[in-house]
N, C-alpha and C. Protein backbone atom coordinates (compact mmCIF):
# COMPACT_ATOMS: atom_id res chain seq x y z
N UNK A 1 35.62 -35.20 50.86
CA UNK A 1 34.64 -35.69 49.91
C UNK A 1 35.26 -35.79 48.52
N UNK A 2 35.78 -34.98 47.96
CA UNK A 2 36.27 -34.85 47.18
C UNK A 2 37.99 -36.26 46.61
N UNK A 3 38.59 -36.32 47.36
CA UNK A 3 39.48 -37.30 47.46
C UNK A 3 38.55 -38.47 47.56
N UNK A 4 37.62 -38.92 47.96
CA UNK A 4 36.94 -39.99 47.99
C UNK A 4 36.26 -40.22 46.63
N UNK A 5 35.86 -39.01 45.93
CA UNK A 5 35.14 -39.28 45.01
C UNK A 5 36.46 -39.61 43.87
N UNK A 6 37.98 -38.99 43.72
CA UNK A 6 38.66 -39.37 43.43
C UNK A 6 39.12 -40.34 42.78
N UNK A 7 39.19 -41.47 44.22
CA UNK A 7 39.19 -42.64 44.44
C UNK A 7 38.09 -43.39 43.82
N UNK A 8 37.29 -43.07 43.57
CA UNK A 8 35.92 -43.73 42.71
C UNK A 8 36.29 -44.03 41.29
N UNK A 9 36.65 -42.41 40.91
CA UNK A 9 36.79 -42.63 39.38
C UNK A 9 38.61 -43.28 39.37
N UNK A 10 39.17 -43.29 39.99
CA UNK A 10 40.24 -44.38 39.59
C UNK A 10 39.83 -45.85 39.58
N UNK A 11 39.32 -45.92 40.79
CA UNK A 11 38.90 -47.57 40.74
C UNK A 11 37.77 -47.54 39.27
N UNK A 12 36.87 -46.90 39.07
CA UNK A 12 36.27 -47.11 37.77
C UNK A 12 36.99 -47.08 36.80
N UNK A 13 38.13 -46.03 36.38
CA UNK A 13 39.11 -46.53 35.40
C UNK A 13 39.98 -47.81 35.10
N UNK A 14 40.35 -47.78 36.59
CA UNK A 14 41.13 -49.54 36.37
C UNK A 14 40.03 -50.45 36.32
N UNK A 15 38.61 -50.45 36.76
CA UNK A 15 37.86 -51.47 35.98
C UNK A 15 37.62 -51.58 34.59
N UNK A 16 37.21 -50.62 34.33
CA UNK A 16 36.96 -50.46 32.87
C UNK A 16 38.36 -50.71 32.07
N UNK A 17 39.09 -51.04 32.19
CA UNK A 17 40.79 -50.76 31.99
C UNK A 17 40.72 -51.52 30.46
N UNK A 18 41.45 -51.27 29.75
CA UNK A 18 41.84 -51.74 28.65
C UNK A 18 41.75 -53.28 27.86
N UNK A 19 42.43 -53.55 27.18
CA UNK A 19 42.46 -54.87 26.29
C UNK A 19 43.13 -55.12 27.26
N UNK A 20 43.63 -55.40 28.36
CA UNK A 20 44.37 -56.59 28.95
C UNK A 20 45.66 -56.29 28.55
N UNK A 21 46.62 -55.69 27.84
CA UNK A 21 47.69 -55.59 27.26
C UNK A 21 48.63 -55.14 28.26
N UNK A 22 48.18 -54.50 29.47
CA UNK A 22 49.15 -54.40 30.43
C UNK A 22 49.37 -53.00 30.31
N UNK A 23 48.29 -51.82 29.54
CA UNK A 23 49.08 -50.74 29.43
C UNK A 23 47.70 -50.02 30.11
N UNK A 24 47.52 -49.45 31.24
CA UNK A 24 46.80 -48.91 31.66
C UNK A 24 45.89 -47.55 31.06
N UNK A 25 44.78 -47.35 31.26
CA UNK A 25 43.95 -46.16 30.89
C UNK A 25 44.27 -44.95 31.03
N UNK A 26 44.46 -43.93 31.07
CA UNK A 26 44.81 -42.26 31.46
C UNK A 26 43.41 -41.69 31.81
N UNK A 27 43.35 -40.91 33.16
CA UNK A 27 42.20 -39.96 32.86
C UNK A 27 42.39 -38.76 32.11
N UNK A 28 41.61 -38.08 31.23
CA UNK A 28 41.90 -37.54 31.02
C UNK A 28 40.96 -35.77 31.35
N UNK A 29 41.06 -34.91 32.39
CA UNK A 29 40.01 -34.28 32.79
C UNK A 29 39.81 -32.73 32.50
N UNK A 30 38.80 -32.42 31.72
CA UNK A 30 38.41 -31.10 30.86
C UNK A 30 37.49 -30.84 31.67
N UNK A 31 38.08 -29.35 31.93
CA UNK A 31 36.90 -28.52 32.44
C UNK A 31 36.28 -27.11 31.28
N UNK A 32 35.68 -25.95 31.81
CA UNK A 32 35.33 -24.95 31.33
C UNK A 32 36.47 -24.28 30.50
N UNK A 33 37.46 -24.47 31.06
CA UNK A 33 38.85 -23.63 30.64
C UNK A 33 39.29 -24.44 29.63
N UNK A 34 38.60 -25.44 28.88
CA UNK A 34 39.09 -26.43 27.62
C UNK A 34 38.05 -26.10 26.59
N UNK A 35 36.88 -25.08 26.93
CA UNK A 35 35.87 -25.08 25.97
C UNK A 35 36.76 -24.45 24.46
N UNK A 36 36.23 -25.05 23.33
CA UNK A 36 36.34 -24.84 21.98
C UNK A 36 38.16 -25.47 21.56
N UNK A 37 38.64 -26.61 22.74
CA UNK A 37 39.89 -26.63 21.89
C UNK A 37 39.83 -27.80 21.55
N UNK A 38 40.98 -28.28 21.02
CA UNK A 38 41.66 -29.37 21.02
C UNK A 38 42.16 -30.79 22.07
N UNK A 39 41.07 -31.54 22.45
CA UNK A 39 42.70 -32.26 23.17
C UNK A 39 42.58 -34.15 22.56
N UNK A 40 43.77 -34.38 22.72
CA UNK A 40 44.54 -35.57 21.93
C UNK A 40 44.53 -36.67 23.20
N UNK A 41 43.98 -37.98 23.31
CA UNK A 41 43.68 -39.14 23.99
C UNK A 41 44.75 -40.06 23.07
N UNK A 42 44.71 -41.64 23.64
CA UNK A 42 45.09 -42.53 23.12
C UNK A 42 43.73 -43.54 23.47
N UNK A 43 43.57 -44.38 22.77
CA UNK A 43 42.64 -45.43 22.54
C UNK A 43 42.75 -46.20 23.91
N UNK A 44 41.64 -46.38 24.65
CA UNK A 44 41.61 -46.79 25.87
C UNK A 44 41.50 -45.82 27.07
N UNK A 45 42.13 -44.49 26.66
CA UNK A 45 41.63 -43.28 27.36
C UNK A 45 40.07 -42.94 28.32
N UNK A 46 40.09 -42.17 29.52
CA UNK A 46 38.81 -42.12 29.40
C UNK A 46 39.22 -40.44 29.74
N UNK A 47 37.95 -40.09 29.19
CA UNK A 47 37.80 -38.45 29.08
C UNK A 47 36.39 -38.47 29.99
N UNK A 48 36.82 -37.18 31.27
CA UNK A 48 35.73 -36.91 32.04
C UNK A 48 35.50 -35.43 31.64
N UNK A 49 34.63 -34.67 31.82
CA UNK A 49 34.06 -33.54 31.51
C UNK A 49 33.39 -32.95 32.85
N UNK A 50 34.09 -31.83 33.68
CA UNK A 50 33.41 -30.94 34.73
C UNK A 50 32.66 -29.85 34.65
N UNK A 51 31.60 -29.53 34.71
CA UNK A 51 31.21 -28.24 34.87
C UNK A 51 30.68 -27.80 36.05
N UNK A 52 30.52 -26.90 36.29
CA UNK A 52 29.58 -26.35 37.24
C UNK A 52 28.04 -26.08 37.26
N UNK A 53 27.48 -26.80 38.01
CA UNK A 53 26.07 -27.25 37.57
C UNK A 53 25.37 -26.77 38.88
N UNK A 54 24.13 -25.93 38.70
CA UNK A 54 22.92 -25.92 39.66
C UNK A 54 21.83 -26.29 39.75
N UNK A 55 21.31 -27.83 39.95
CA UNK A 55 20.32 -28.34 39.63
C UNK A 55 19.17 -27.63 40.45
N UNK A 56 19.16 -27.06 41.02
CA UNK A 56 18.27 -26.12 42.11
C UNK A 56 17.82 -25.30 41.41
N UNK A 57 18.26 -24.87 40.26
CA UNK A 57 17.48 -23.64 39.33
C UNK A 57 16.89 -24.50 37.90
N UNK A 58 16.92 -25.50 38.08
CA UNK A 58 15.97 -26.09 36.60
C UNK A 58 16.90 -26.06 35.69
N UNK A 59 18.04 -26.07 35.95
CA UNK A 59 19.12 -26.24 34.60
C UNK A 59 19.97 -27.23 35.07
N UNK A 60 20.30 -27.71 33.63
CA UNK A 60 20.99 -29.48 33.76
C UNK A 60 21.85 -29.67 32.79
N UNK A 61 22.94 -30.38 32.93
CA UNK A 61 23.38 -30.38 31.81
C UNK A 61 23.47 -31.55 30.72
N UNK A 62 22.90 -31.04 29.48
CA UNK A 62 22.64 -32.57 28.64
C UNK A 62 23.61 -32.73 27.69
N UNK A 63 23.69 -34.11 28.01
CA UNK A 63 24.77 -34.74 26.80
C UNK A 63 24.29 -34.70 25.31
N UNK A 64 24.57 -33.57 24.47
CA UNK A 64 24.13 -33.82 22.89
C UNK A 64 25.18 -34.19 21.98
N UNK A 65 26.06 -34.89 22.84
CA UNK A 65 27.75 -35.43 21.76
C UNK A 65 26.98 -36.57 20.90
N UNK A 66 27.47 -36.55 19.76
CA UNK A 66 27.31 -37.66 18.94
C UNK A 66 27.92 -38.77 18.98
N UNK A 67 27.30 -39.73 19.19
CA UNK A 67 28.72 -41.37 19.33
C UNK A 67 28.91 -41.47 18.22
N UNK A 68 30.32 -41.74 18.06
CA UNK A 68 31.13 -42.08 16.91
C UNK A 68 31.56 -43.19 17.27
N UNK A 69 32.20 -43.95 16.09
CA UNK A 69 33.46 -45.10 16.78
C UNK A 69 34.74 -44.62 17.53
N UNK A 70 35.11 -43.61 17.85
CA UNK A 70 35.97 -42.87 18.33
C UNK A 70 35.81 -42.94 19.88
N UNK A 71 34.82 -42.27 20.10
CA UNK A 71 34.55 -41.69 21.40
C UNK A 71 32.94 -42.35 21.70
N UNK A 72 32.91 -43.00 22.80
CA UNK A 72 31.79 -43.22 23.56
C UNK A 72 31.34 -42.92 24.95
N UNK A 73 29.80 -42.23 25.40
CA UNK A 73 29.63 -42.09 26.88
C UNK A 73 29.74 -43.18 27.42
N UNK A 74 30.47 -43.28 28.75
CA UNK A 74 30.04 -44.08 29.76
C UNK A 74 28.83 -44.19 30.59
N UNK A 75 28.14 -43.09 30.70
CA UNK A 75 27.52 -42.53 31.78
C UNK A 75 26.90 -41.19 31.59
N UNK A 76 25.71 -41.13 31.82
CA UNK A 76 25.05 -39.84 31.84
C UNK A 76 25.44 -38.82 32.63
N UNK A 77 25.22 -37.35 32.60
CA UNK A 77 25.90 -36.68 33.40
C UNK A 77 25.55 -36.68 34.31
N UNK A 78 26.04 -36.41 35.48
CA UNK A 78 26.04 -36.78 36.73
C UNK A 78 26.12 -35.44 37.92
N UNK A 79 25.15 -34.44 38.58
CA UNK A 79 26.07 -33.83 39.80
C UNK A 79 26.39 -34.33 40.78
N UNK A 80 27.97 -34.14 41.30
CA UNK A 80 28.44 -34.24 42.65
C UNK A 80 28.35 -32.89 43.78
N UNK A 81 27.29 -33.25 44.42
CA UNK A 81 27.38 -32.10 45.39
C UNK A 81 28.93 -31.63 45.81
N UNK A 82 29.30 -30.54 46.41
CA UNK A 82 30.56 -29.98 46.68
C UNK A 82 30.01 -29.37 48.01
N UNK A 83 28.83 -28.94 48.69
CA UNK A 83 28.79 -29.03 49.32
C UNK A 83 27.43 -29.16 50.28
N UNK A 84 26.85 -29.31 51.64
CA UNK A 84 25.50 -29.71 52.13
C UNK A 84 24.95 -28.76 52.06
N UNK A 85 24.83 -27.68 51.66
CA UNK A 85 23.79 -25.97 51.68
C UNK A 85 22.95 -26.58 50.39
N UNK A 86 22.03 -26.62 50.60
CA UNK A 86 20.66 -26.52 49.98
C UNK A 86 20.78 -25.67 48.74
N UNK A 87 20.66 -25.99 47.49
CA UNK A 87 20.61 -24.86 46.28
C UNK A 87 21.88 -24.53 45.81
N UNK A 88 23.21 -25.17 46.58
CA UNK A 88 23.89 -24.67 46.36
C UNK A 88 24.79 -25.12 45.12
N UNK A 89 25.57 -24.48 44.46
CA UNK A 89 25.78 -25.22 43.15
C UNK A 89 26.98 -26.21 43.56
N UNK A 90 26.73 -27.52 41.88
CA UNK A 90 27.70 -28.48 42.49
C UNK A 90 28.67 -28.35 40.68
N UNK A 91 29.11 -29.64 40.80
CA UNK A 91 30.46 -30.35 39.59
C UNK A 91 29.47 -31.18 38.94
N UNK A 92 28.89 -30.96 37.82
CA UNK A 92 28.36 -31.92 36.77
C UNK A 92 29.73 -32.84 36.17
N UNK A 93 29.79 -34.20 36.40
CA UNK A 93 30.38 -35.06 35.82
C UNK A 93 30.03 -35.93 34.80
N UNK A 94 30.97 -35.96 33.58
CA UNK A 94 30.29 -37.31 32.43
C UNK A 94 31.57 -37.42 31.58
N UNK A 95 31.22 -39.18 31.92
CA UNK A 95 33.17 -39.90 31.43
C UNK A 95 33.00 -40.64 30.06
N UNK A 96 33.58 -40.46 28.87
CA UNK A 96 33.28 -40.39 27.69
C UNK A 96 34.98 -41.74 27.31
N UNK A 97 34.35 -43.24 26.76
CA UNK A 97 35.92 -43.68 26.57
C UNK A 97 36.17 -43.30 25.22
N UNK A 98 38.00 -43.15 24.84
CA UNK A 98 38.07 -43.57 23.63
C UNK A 98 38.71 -45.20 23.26
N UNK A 99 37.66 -45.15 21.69
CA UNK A 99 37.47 -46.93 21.97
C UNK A 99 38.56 -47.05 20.45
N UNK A 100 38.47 -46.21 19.52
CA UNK A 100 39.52 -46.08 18.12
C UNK A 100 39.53 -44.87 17.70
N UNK A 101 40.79 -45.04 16.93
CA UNK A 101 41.69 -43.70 16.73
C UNK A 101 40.74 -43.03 15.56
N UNK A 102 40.55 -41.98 15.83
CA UNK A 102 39.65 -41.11 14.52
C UNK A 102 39.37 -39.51 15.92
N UNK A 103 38.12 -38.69 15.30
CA UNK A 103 37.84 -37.48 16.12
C UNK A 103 36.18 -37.52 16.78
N UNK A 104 36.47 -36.96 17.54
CA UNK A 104 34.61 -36.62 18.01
C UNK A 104 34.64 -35.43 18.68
N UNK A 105 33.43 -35.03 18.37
CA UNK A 105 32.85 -33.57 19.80
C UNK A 105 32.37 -33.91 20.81
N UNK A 106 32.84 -33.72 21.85
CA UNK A 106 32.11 -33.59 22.97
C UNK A 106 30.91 -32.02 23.05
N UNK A 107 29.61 -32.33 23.22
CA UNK A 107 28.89 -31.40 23.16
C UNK A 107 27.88 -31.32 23.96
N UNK A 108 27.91 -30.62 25.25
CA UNK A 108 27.13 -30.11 26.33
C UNK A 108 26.12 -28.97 26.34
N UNK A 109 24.68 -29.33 26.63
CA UNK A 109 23.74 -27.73 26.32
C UNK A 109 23.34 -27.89 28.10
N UNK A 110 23.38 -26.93 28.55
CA UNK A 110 22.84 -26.52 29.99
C UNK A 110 21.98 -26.00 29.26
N UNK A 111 20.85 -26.43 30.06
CA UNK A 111 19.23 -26.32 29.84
C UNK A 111 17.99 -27.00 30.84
N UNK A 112 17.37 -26.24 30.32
CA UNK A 112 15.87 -26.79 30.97
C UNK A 112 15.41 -27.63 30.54
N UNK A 113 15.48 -29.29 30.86
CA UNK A 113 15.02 -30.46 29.99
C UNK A 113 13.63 -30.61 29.45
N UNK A 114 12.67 -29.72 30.31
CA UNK A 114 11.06 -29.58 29.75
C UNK A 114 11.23 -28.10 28.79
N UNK A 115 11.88 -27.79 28.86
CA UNK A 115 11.46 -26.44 27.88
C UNK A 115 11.77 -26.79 26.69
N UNK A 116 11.10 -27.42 25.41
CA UNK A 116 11.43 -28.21 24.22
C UNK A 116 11.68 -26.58 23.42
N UNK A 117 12.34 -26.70 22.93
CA UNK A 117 12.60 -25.82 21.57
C UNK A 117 13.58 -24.29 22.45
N UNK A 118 13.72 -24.45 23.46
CA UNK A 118 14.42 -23.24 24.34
C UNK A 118 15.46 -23.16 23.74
N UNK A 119 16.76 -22.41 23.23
CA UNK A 119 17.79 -22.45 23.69
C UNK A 119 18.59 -22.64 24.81
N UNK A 120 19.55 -23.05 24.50
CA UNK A 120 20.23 -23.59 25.70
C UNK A 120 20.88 -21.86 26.48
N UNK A 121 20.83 -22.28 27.86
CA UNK A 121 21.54 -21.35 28.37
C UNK A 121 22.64 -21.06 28.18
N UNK A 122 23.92 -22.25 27.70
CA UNK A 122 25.48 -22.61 27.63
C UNK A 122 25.61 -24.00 26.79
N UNK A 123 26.43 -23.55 26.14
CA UNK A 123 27.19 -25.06 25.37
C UNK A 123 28.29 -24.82 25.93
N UNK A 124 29.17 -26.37 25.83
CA UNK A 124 29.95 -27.02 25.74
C UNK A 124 30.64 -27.62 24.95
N UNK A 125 32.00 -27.25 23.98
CA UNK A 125 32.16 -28.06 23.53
C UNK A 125 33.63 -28.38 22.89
N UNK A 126 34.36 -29.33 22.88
CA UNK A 126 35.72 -30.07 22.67
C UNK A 126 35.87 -30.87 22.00
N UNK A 127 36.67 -30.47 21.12
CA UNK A 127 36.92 -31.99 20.23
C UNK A 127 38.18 -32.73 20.77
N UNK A 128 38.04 -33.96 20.32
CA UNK A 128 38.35 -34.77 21.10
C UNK A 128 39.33 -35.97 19.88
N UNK A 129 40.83 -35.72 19.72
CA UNK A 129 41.23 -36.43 18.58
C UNK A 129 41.55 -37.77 19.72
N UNK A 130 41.47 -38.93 18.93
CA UNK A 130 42.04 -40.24 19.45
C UNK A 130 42.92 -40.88 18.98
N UNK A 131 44.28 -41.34 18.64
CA UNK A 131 45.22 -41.90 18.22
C UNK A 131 45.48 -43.23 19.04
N UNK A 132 46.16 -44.36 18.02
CA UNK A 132 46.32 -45.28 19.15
C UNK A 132 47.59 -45.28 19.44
């Protein structure tokens, strides 16, 4: 399952692929173990973001990154089951391009989407420099 889903986000990268210039996209893929750093893209980049997500307990994870000209979502976040057990937790996915060279945060709140004013259970968050 996993190699298949793989295969997804490559073929979505080479669609989405660049100006035509012949110089292909990079994935570039942050998980939990990237929270609060640094990481450096080139323009045309796409940046995916993993977490570990249990939609079975009322928590989700929401995209609160700010679009800049830098960095834009592709796609809302997304879980990929990991496996068929009922409740069981999966990989929250969300692929962010960079479109020009400058900085952005990537910023994730796991939360309860009806509980208005809650704190979040967990943030997320990476900055994200872009150079071309």
């Amino acid at each position: 399952m996993r190699i298949a889903w793989m295969c997804g986000v490559v073929a979505l990268v080479a669609a989405c692929g660049g100006d035509g210039g012949g110089v292909e996209p990079h994935l570039v893929a942050i998980t939990a173990d990237d929270a609060g750093t640094t990481v450096e893209v080139v323009v045309g980049d796409h940046v995916q973001v993993e977490l570990e997500s249990n939609p079975s307990t009322g928590y989700a994870w929401v995209n609160e990154t700010r679009e800049t000209p830098a960095l834009i979502a592709v796609c809302e976040p997304e879980v990929i089951e990991t496996t068929e057990r009922v409740g069981a937790p999966g990989v929250m996915q969300c692929m962010f391009e960079a479109r020009e060279p400058g900085e952005a945060v990537i910023e994730l709140a796991y939360r309860r989407p009806w509980e208005e004013g809650a704190e979040p259970e967990r943030v997320f968050t990476v900055t994200v420099r872009v150079t071309s």
